[in-house]
PDB file of N, CA and C in Angstrom:
ATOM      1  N   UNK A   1     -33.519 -40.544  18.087  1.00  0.00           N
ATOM      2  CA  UNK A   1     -32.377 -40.176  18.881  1.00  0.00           C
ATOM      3  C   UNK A   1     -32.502 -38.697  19.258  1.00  0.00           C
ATOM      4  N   UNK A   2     -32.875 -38.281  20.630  1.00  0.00           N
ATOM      5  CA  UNK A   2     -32.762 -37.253  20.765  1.00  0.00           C
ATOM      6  C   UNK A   2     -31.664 -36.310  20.788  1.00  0.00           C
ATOM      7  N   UNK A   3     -31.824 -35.136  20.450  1.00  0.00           N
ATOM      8  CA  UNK A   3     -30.045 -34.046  20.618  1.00  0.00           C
ATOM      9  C   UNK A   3     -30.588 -33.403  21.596  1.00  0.00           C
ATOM     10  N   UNK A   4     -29.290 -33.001  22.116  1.00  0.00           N
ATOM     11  CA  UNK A   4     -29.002 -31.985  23.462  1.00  0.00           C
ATOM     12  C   UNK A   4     -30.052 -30.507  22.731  1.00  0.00           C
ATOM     13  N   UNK A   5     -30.175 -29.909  23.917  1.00  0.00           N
ATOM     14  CA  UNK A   5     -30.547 -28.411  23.421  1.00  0.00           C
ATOM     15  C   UNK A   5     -29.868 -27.395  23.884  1.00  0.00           C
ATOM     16  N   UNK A   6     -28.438 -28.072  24.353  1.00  0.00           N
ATOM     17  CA  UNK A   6     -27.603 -26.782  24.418  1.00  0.00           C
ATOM     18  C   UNK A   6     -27.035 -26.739  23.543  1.00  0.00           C
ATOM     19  N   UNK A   7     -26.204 -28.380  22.701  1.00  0.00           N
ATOM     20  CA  UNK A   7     -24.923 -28.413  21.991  1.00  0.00           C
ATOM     21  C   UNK A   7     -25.567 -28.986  20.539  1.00  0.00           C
ATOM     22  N   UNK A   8     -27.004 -29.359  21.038  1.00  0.00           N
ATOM     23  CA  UNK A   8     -27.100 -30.179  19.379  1.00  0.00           C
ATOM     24  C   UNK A   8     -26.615 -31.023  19.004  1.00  0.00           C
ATOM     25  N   UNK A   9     -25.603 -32.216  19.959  1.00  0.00           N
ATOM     26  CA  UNK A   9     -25.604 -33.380  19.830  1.00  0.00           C
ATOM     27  C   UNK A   9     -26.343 -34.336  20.027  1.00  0.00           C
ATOM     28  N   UNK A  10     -26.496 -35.232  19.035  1.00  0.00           N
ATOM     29  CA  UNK A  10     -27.432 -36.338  19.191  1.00  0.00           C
ATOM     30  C   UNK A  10     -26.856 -37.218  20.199  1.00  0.00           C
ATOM     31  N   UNK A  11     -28.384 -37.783  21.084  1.00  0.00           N
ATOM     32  CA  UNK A  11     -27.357 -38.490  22.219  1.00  0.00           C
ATOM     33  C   UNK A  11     -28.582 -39.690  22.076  1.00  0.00           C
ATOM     34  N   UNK A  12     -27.866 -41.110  22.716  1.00  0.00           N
ATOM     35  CA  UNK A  12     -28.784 -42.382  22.580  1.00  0.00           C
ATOM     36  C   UNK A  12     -30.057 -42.483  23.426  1.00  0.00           C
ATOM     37  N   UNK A  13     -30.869 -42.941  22.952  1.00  0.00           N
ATOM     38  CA  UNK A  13     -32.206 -43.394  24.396  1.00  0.00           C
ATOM     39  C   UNK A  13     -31.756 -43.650  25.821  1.00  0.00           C
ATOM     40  N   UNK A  14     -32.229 -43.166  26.822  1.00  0.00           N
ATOM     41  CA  UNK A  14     -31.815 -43.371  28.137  1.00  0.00           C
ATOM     42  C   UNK A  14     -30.618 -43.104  28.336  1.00  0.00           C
ATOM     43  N   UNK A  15     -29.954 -41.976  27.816  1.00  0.00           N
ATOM     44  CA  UNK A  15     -28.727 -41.051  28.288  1.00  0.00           C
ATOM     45  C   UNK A  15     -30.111 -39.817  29.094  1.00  0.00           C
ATOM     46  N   UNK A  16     -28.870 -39.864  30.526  1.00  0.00           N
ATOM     47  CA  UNK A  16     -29.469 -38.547  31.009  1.00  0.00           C
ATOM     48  C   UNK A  16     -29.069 -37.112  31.273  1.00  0.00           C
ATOM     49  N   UNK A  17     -27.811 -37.282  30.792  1.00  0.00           N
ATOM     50  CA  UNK A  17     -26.339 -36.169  30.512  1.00  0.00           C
ATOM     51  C   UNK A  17     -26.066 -36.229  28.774  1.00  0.00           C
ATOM     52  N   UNK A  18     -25.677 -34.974  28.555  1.00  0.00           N
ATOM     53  CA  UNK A  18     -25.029 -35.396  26.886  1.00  0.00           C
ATOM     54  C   UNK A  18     -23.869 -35.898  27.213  1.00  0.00           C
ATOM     55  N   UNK A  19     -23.803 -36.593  25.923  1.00  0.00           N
ATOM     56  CA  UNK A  19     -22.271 -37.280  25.815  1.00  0.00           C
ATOM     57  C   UNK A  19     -21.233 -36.006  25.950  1.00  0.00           C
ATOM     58  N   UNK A  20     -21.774 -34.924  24.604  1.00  0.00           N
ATOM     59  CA  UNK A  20     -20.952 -34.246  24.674  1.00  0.00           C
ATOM     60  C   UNK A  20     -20.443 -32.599  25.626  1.00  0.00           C
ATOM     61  N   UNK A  21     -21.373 -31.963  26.152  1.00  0.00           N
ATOM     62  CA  UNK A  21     -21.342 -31.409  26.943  1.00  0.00           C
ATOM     63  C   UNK A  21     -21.913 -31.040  28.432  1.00  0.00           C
ATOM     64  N   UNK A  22     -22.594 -32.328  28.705  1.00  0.00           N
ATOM     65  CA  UNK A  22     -22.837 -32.308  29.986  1.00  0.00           C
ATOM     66  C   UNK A  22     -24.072 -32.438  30.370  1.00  0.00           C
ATOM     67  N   UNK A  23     -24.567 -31.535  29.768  1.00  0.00           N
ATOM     68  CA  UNK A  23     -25.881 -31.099  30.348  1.00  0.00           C
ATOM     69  C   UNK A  23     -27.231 -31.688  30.723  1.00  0.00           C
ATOM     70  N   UNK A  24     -27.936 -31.585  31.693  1.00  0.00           N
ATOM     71  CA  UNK A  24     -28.739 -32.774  31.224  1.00  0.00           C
ATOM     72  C   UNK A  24     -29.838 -32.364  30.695  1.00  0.00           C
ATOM     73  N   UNK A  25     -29.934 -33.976  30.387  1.00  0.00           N
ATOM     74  CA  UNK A  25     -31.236 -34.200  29.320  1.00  0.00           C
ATOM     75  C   UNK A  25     -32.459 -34.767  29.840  1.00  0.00           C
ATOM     76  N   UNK A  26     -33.837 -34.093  29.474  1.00  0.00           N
ATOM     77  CA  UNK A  26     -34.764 -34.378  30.209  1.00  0.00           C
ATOM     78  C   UNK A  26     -36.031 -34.082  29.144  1.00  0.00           C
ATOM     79  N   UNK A  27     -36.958 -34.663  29.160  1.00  0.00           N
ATOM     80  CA  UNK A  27     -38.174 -34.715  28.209  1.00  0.00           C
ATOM     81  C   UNK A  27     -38.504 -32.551  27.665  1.00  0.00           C
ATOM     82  N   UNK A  28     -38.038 -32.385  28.736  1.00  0.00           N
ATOM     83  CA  UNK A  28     -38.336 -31.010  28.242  1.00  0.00           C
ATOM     84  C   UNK A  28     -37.340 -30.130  27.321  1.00  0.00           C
ATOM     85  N   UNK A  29     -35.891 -30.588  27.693  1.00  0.00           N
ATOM     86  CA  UNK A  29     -34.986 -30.195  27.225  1.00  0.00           C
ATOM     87  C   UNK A  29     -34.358 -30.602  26.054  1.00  0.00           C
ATOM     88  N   UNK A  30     -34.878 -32.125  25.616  1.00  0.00           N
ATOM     89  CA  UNK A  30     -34.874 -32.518  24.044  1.00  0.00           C
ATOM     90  C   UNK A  30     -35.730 -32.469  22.895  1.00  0.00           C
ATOM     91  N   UNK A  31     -35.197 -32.526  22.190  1.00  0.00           N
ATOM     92  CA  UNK A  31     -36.191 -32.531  20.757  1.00  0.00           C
ATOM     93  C   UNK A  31     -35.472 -33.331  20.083  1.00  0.00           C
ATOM     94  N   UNK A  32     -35.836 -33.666  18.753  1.00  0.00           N
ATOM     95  CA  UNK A  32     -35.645 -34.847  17.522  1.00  0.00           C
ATOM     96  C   UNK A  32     -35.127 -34.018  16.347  1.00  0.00           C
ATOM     97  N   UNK A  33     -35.222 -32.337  16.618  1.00  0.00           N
ATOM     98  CA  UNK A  33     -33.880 -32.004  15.618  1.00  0.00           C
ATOM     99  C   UNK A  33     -33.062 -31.453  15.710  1.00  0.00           C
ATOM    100  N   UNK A  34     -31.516 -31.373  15.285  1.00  0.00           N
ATOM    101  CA  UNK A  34     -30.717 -30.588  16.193  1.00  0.00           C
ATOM    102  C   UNK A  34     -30.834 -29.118  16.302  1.00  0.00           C
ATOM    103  N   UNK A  35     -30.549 -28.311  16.856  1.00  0.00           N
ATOM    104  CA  UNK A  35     -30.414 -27.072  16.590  1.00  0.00           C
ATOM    105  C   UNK A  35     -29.875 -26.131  15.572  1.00  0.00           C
ATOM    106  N   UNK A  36     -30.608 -25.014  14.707  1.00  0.00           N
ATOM    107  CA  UNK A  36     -29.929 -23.965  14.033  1.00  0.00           C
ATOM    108  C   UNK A  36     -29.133 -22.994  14.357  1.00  0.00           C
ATOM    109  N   UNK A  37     -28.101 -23.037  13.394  1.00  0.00           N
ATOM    110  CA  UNK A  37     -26.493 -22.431  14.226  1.00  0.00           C
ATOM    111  C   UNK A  37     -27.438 -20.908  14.391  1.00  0.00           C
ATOM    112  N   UNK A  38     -27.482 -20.394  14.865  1.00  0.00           N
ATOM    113  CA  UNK A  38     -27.884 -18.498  15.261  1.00  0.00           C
ATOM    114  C   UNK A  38     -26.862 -18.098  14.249  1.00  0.00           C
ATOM    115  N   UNK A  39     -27.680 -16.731  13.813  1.00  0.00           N
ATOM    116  CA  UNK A  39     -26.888 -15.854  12.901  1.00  0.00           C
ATOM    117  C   UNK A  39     -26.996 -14.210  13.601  1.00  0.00           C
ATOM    118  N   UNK A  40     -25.370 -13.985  13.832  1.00  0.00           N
ATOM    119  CA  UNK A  40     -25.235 -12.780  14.558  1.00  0.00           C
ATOM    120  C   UNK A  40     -26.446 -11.772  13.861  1.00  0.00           C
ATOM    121  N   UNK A  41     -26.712 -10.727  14.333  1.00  0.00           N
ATOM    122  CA  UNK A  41     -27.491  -9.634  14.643  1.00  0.00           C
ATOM    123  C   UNK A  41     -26.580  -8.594  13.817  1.00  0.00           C
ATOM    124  N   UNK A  42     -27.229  -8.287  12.957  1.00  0.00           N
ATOM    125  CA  UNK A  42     -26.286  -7.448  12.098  1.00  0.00           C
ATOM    126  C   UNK A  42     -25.253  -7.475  11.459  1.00  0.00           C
ATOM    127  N   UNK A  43     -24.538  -6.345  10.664  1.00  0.00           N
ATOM    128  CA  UNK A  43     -23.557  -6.846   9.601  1.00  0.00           C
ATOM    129  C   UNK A  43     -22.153  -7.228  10.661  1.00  0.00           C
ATOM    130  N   UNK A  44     -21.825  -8.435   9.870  1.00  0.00           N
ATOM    131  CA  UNK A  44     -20.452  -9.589  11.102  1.00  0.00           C
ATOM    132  C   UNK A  44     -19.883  -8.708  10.762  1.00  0.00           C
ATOM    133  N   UNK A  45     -18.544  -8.074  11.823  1.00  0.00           N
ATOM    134  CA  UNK A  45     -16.990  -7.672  11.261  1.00  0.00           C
ATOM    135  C   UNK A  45     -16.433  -8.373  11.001  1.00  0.00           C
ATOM    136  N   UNK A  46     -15.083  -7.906  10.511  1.00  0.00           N
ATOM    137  CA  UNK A  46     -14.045  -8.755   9.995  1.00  0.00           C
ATOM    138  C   UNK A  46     -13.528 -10.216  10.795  1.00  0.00           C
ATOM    139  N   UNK A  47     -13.433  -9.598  12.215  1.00  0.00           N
ATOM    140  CA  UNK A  47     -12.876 -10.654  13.127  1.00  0.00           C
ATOM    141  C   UNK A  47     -13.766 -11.747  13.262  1.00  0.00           C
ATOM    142  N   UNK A  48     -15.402 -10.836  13.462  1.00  0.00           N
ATOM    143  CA  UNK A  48     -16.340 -12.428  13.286  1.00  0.00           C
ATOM    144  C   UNK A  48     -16.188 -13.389  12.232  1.00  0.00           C
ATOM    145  N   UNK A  49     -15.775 -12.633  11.094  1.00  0.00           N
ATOM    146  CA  UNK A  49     -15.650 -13.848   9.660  1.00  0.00           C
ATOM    147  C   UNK A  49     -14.555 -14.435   9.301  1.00  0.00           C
ATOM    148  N   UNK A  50     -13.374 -13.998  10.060  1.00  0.00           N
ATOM    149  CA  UNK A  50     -12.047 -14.880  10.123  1.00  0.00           C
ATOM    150  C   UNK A  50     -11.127 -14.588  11.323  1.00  0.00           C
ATOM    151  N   UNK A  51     -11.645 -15.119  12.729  1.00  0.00           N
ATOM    152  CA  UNK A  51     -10.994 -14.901  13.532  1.00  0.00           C
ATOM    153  C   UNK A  51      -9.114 -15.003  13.566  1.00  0.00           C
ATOM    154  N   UNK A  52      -8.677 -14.533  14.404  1.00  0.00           N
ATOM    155  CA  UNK A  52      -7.366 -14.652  14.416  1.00  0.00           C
ATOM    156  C   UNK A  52      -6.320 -15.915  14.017  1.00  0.00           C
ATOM    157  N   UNK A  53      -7.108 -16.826  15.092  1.00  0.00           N
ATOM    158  CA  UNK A  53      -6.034 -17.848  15.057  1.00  0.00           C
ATOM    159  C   UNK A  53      -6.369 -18.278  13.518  1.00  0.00           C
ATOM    160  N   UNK A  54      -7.199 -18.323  13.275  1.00  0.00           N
ATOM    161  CA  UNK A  54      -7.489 -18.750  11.525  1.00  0.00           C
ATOM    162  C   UNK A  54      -6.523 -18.251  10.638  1.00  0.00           C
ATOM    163  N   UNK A  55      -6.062 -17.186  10.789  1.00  0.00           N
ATOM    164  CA  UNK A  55      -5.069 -16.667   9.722  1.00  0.00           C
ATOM    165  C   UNK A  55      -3.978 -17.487   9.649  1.00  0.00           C
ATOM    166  N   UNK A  56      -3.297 -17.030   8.746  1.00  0.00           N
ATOM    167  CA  UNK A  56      -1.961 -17.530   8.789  1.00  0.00           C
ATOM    168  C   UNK A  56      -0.570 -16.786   9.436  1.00  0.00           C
ATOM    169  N   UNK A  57       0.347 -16.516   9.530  1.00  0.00           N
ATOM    170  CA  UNK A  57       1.557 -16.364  10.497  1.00  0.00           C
ATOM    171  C   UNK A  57       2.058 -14.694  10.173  1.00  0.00           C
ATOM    172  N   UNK A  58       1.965 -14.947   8.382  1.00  0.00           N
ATOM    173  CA  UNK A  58       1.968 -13.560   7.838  1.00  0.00           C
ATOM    174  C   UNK A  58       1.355 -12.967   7.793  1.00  0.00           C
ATOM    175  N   UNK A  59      -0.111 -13.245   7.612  1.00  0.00           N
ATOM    176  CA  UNK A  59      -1.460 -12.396   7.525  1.00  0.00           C
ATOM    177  C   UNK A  59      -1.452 -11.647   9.165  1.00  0.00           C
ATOM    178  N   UNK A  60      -1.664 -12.999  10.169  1.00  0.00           N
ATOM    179  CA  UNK A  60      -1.436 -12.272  11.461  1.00  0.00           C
ATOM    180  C   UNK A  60      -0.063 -10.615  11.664  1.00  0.00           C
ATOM    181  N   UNK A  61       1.196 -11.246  11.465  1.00  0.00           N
ATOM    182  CA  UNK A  61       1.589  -9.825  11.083  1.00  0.00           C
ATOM    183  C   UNK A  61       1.290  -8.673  10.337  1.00  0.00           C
ATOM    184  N   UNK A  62       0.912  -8.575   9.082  1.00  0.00           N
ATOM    185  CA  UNK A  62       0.567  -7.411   8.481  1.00  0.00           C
ATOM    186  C   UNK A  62      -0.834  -6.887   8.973  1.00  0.00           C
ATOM    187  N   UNK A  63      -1.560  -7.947   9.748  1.00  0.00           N
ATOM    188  CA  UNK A  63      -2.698  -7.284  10.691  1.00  0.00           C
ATOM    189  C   UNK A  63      -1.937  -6.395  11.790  1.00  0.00           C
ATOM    190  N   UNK A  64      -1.416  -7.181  12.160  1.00  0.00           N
ATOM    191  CA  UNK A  64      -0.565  -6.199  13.643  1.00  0.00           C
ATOM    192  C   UNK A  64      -0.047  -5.310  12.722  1.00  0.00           C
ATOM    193  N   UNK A  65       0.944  -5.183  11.991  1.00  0.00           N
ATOM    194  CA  UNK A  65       1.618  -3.491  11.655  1.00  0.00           C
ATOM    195  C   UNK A  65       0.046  -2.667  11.336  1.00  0.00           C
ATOM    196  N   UNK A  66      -1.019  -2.882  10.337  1.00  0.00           N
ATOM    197  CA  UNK A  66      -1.927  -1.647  10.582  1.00  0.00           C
ATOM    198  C   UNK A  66      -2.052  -0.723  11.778  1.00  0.00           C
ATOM    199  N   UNK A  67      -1.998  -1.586  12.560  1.00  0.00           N
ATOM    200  CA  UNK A  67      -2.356  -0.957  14.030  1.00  0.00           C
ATOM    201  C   UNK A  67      -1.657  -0.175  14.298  1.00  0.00           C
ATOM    202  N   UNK A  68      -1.610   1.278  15.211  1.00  0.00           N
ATOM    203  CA  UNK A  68      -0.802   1.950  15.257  1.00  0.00           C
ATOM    204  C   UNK A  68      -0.480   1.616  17.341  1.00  0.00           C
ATOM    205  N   UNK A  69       0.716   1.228  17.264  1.00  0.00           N
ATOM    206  CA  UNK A  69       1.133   1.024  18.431  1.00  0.00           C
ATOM    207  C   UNK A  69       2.512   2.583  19.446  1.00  0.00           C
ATOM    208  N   UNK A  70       2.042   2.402  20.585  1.00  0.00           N
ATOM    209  CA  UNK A  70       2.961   3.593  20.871  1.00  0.00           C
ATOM    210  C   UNK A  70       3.916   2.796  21.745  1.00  0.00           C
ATOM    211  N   UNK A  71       5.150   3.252  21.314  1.00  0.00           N
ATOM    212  CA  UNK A  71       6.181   2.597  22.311  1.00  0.00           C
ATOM    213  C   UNK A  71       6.688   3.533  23.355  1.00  0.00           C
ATOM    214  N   UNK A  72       7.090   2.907  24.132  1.00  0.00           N
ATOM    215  CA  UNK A  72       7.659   3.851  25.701  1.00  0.00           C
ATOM    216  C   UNK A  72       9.012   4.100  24.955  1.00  0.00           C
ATOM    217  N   UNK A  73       8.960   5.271  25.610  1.00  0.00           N
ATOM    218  CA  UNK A  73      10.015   6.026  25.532  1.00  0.00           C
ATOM    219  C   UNK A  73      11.657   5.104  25.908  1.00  0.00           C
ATOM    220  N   UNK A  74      11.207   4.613  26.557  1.00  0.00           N
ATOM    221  CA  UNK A  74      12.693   4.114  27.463  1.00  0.00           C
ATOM    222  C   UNK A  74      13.058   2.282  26.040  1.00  0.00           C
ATOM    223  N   UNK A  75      11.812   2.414  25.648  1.00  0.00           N
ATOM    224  CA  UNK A  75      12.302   1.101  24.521  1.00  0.00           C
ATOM    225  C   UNK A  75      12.437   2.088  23.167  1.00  0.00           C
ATOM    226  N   UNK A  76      13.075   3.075  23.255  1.00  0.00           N
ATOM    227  CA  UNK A  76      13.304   3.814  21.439  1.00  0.00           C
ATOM    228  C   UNK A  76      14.489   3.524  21.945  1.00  0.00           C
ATOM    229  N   UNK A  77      14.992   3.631  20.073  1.00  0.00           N
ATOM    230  CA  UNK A  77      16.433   3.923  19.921  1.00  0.00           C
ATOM    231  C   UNK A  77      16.530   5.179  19.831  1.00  0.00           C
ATOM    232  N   UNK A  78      17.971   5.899  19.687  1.00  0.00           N
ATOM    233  CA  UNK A  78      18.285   7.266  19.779  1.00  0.00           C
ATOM    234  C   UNK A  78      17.223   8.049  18.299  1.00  0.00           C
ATOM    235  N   UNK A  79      17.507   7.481  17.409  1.00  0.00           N
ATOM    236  CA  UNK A  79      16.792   8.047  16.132  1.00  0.00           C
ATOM    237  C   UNK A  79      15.600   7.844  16.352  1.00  0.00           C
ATOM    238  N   UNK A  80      14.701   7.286  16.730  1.00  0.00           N
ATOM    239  CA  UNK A  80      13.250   7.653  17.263  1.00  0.00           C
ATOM    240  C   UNK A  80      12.824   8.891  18.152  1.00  0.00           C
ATOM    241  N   UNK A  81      13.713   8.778  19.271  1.00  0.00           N
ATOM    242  CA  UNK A  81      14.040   9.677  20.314  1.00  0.00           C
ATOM    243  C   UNK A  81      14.109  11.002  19.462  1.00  0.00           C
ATOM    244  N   UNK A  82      14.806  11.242  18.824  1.00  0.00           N
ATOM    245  CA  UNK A  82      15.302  12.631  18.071  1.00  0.00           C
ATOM    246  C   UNK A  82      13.829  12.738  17.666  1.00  0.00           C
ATOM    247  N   UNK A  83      13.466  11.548  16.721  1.00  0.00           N
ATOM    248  CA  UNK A  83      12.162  12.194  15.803  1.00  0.00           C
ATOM    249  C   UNK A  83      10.781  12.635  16.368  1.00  0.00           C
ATOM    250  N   UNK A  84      11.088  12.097  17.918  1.00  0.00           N
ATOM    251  CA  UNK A  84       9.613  12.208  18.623  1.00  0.00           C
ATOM    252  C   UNK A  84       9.609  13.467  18.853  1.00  0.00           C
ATOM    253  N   UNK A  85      10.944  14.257  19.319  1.00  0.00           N
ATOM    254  CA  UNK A  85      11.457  15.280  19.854  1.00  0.00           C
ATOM    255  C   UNK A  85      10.944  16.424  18.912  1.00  0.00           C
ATOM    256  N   UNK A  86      11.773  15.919  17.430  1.00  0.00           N
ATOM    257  CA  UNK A  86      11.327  16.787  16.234  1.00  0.00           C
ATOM    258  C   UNK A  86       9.965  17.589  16.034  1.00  0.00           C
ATOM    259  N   UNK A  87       9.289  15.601  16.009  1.00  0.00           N
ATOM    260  CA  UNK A  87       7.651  16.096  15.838  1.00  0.00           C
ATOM    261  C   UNK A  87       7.012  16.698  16.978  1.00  0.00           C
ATOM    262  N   UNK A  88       7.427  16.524  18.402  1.00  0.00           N
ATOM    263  CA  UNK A  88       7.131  17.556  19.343  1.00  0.00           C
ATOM    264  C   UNK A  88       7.148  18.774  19.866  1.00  0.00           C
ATOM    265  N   UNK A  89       8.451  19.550  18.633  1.00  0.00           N
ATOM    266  CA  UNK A  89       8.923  20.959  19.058  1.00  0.00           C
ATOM    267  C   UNK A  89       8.245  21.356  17.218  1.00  0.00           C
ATOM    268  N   UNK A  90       7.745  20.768  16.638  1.00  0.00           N
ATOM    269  CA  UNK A  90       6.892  21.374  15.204  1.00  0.00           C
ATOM    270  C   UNK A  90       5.165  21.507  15.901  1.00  0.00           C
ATOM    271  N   UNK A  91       4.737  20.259  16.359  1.00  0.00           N
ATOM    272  CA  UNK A  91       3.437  20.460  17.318  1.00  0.00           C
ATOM    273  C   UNK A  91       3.236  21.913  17.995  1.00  0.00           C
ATOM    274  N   UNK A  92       4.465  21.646  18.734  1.00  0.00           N
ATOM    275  CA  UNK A  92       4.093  22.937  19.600  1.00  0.00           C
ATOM    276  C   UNK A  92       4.307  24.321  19.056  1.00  0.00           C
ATOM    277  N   UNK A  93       5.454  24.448  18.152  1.00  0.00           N
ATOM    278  CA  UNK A  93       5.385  25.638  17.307  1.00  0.00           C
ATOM    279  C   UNK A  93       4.181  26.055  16.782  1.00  0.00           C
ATOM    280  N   UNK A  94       3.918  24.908  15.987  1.00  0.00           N
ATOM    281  CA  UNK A  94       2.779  25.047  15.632  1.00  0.00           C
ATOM    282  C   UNK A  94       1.245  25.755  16.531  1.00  0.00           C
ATOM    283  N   UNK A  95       0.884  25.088  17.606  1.00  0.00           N
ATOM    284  CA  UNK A  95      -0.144  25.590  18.756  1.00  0.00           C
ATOM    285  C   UNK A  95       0.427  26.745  19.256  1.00  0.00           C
ATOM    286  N   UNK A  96       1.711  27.285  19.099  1.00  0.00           N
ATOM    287  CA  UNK A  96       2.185  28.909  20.038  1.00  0.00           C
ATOM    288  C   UNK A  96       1.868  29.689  18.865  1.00  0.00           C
ATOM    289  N   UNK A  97       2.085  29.665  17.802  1.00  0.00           N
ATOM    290  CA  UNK A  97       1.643  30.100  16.601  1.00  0.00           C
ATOM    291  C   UNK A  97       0.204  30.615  16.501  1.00  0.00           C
ATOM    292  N   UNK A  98      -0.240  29.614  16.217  1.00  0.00           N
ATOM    293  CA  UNK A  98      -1.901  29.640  16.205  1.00  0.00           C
ATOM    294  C   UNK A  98      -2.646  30.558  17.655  1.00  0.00           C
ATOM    295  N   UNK A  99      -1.242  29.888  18.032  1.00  0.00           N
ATOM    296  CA  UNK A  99      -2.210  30.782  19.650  1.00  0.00           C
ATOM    297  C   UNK A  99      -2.164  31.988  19.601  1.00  0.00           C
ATOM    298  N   UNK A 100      -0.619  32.545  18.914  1.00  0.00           N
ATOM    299  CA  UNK A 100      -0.444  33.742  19.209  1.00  0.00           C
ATOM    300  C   UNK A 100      -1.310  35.020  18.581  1.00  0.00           C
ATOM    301  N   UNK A 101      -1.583  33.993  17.074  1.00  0.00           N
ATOM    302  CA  UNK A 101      -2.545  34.756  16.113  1.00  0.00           C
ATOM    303  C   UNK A 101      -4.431  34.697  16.593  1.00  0.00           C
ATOM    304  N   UNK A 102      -4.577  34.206  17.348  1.00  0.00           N
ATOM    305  CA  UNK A 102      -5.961  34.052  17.814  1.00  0.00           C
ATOM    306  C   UNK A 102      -6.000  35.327  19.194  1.00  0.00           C
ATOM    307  N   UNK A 103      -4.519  35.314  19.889  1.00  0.00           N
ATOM    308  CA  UNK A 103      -4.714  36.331  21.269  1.00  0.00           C
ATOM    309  C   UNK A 103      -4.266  37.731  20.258  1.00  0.00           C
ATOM    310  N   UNK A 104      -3.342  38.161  19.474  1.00  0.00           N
ATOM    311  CA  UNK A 104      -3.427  38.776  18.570  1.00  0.00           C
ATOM    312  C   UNK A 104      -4.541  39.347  18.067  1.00  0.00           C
ATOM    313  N   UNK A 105      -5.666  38.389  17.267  1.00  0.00           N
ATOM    314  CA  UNK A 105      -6.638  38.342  16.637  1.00  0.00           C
ATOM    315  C   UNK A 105      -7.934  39.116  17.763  1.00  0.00           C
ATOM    316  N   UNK A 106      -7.586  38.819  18.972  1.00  0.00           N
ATOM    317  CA  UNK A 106      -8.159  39.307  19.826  1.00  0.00           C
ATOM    318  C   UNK A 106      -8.246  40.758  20.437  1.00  0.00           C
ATOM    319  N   UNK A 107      -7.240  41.169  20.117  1.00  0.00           N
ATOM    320  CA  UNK A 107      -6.262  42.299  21.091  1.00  0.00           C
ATOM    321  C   UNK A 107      -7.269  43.170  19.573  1.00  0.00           C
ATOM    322  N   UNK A 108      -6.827  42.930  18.699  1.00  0.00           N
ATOM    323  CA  UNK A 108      -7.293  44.029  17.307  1.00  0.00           C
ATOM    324  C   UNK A 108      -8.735  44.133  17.700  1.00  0.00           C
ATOM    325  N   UNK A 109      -9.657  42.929  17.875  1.00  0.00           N
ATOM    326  CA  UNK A 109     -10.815  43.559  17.675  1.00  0.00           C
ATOM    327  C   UNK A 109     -11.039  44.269  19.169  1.00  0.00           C
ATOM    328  N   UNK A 110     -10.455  44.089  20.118  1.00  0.00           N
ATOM    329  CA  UNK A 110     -10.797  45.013  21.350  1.00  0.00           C
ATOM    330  C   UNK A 110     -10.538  46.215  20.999  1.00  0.00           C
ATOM    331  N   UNK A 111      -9.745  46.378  20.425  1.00  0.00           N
ATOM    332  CA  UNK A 111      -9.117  47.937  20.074  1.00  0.00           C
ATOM    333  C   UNK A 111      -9.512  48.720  19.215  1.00  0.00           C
TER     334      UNK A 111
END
């Protein structure tokens, strides 16, 4: 019984299409054993060794929270809003700071 050599299904004598995917079959394109599954090229990631839908409902969530997602502005609530604000006027303190001590830092050694 020859198998396909795309899908590796065994298909009967005088089939000239596989049963199962189509393709045809022709003295050159069969052989008498099925095919070896290929093994990716280097170390698999995670997703290759348990794709998504495989998980379960919870696992899928606590995958999504790792991720760090940014929300638009116009979908915060007010207390986000404040905190983005917060961490945006400490950022920048922060860089006028640094800046000031580097143009500072500058001015001394010209002088």
């Amino acid at each position: 019984m020859p198998s396909c050599a795309q899908c590796g299904t065994p298909n009967p004598e005088g089939n000239v299409f596989c049963g199962s995917c189509g393709t045809p079959l022709s003295s050159a394109t069969t052989r008498g054993d099925p095919p070896k599954p290929q093994q990716p090229i280097g170390r698999p990631s995670a997703r290759t060794l348990r794709p998504q839908a495989d998980l379960s409902p919870y696992t899928q969530e606590k995958e999504r929270r790792k991720r760090i997602e940014w929300i638009r502005w116009a979908h915060l609530t007010v207390g986000q809003k404040i905190g983005r604000l917060v961490l945006m006027l400490i950022v920048l303190g922060v860089v006028v700071i640094f800046g000031l001590r580097i143009i500072n830092g500058i001015f001394d050694a010209l002088s």
